[in-house]
C-alpha atoms as a PDB file:
ATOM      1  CA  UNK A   1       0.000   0.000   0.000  1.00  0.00           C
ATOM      2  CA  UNK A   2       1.159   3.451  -0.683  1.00  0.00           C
ATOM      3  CA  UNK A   3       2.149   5.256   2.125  1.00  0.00           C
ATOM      4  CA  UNK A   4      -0.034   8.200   1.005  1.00  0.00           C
ATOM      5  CA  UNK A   5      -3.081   6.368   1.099  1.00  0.00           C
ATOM      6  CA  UNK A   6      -2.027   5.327   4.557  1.00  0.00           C
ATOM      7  CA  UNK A   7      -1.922   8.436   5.740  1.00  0.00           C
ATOM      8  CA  UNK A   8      -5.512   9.306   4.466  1.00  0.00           C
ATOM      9  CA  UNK A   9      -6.997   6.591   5.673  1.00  0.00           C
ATOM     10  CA  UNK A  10      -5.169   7.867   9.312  1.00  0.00           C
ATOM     11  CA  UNK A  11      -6.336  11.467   8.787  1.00  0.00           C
ATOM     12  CA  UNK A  12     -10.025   9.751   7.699  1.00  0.00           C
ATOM     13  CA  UNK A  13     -10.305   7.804  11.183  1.00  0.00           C
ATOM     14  CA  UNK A  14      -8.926  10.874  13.553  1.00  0.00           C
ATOM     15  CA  UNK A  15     -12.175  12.441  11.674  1.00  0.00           C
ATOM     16  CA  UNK A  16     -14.360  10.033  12.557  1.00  0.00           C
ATOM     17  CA  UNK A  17     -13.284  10.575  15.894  1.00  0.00           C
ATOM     18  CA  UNK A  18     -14.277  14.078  15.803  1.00  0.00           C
ATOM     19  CA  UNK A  19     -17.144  13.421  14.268  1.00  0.00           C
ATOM     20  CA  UNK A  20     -18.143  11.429  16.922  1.00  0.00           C
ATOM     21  CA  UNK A  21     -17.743  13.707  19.733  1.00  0.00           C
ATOM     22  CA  UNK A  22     -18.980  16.645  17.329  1.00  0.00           C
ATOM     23  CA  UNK A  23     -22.430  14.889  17.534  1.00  0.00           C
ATOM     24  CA  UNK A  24     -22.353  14.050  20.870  1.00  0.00           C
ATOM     25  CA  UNK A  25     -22.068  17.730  21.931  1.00  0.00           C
ATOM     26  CA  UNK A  26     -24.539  18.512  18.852  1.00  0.00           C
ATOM     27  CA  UNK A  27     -27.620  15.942  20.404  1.00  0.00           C
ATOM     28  CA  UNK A  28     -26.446  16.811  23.991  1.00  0.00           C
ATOM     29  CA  UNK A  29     -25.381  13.544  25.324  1.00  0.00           C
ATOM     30  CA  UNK A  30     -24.365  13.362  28.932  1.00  0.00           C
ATOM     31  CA  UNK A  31     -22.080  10.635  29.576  1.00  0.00           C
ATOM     32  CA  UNK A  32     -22.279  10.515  33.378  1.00  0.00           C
ATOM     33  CA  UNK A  33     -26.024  10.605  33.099  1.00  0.00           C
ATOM     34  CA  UNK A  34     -26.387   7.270  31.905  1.00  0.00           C
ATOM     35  CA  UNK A  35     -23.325   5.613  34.416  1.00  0.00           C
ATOM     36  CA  UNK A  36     -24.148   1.584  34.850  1.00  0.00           C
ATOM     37  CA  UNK A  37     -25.857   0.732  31.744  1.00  0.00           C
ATOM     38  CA  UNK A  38     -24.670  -2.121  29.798  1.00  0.00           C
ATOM     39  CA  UNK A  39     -24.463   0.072  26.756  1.00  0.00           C
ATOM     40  CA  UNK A  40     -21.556   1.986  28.138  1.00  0.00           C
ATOM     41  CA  UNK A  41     -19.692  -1.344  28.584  1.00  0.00           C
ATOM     42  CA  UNK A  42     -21.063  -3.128  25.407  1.00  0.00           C
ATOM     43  CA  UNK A  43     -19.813   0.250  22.945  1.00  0.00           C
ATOM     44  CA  UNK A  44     -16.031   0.421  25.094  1.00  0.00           C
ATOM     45  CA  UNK A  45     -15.978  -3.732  24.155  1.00  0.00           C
ATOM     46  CA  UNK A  46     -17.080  -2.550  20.571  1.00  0.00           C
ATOM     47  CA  UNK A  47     -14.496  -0.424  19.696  1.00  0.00           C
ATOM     48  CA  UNK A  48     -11.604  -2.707  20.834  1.00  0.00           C
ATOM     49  CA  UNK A  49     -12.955  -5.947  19.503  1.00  0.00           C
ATOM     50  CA  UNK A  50     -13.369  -3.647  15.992  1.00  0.00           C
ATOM     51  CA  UNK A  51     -10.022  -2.226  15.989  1.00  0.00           C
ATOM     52  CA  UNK A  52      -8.316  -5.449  16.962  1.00  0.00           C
ATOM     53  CA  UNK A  53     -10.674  -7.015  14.219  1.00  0.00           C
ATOM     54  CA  UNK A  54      -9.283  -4.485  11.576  1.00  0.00           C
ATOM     55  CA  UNK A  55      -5.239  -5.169  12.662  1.00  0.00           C
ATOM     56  CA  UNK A  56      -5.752  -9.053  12.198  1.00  0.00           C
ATOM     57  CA  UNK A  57      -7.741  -8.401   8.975  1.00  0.00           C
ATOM     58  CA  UNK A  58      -4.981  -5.453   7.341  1.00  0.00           C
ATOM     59  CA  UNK A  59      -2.613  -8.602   8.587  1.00  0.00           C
ATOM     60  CA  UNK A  60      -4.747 -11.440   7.010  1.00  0.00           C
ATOM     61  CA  UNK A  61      -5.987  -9.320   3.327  1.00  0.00           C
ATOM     62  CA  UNK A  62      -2.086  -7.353   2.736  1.00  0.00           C
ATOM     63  CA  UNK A  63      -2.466  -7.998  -1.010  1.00  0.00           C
ATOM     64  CA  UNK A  64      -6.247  -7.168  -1.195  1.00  0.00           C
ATOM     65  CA  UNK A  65      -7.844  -4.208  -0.988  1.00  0.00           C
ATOM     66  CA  UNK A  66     -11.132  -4.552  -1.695  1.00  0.00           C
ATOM     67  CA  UNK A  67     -11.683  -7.851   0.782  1.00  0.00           C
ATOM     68  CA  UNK A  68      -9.681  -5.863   3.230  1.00  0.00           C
ATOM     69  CA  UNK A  69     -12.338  -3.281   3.056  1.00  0.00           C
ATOM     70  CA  UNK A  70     -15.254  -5.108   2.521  1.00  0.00           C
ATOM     71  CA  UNK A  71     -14.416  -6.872   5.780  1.00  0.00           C
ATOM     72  CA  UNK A  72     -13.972  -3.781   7.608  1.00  0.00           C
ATOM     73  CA  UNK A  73     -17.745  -2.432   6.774  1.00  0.00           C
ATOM     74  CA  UNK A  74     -19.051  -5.872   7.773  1.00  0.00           C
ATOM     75  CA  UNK A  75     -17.436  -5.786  10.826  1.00  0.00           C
ATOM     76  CA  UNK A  76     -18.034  -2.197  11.222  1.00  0.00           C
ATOM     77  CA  UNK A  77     -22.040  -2.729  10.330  1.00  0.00           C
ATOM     78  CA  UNK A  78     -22.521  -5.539  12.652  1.00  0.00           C
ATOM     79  CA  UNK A  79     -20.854  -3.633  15.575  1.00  0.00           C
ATOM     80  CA  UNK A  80     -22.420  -0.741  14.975  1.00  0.00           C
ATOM     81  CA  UNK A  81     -25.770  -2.119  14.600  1.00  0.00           C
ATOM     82  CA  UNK A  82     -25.385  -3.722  17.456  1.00  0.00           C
ATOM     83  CA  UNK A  83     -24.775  -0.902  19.452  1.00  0.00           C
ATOM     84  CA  UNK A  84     -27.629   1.104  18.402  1.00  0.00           C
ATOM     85  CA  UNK A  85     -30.272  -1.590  18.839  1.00  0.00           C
ATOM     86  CA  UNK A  86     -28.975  -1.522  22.598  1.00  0.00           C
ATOM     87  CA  UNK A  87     -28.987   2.060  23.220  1.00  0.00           C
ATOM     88  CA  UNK A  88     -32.149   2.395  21.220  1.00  0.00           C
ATOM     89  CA  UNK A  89     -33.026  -0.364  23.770  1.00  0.00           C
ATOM     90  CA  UNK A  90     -31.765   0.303  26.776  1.00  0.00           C
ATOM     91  CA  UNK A  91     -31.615   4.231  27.112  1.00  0.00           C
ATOM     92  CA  UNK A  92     -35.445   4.896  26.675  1.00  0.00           C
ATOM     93  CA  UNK A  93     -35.331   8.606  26.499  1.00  0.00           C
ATOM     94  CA  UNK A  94     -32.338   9.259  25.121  1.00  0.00           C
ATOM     95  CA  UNK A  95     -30.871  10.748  21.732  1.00  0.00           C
ATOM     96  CA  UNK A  96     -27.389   8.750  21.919  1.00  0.00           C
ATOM     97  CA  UNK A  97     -28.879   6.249  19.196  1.00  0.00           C
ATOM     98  CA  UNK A  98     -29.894   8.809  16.989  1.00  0.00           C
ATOM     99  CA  UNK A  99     -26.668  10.725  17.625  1.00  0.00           C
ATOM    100  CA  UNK A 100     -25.016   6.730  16.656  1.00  0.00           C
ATOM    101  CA  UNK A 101     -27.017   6.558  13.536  1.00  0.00           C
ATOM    102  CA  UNK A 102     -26.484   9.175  11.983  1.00  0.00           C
ATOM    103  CA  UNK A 103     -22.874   8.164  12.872  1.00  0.00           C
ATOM    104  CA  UNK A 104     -22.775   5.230  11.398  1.00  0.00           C
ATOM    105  CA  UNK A 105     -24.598   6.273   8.291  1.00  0.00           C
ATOM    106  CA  UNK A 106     -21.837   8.783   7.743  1.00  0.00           C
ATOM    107  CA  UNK A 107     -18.817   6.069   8.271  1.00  0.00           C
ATOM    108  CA  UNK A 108     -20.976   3.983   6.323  1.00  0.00           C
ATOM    109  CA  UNK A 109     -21.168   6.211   3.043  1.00  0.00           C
ATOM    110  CA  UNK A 110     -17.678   6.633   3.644  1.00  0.00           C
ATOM    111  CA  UNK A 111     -16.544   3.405   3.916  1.00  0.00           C
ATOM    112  CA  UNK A 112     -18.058   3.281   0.577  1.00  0.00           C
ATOM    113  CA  UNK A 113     -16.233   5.556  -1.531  1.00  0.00           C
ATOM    114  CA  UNK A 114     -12.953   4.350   0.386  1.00  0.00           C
ATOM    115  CA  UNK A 115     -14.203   0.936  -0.985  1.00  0.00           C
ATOM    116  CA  UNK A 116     -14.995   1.896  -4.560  1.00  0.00           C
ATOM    117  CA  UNK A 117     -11.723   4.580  -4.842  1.00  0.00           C
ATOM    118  CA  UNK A 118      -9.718   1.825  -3.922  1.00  0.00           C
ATOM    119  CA  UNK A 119     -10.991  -0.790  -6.525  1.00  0.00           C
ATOM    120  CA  UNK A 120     -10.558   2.050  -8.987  1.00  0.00           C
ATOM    121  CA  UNK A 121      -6.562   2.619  -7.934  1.00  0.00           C
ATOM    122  CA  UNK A 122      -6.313  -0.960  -8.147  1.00  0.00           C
ATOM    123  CA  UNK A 123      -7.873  -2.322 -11.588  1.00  0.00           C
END
């Protein structure tokens, strides 16, 4: 892989990050308000099992792009989806699950173009 594309992808993921506190500032989303509920716990597991996930796959797919995404939004979709079925769940009252929606709509669409750019470098 090119070591610009690399650094992209980097810079595309620190924005994600920012896009996700962005939101939870824009829906007003108290953390400490909802201390205890298996949510909290269920998104911190999340996000390690999904960037663990994502080293073993860049390991696994080196010469593939396109699996090497595809994998990623699967794994992404199924976390994510998971996570917002809980909180839509679980935090009756709350806009966190719309605030992870539109989230993952956003990383979704992304993950896209990432996904068809990259078949387009490579054929």
């Amino acid at each position: 892989m090119d070591t610009s594309f690399l650094f992209v992808w980097l810079v595309v993921i620190f924005g994600f990050h920012f896009l996700r506190i962005f939101l939870k500032k824009r829906f007003g989303i108290d953390k400490e308000l909802h201390a205890g509920v298996p949510v909290n716990k269920f998104e911190r597991w999340n996000g390690l099992l999904t960037v663990a996930a994502i080293i073993v796959i860049a390991l696994m797919f080196q010469g593939s792009l396109e699996r090497f995404f595809f994998w990623v939004f699967c794994i992404f979709f199924v976390g994510s989806a998971m996570q917002i079925i809980l909180e839509w769940k679980y935090l009756k009252g709350s806009r966190k699950y719309q605030a992870s929606l539109l989230y993952f709509s956003i990383v979704a669409v992304t993950l896209v173009v990432f996904m068809t750019l990259a078949s387009l470098q490579v054929s």
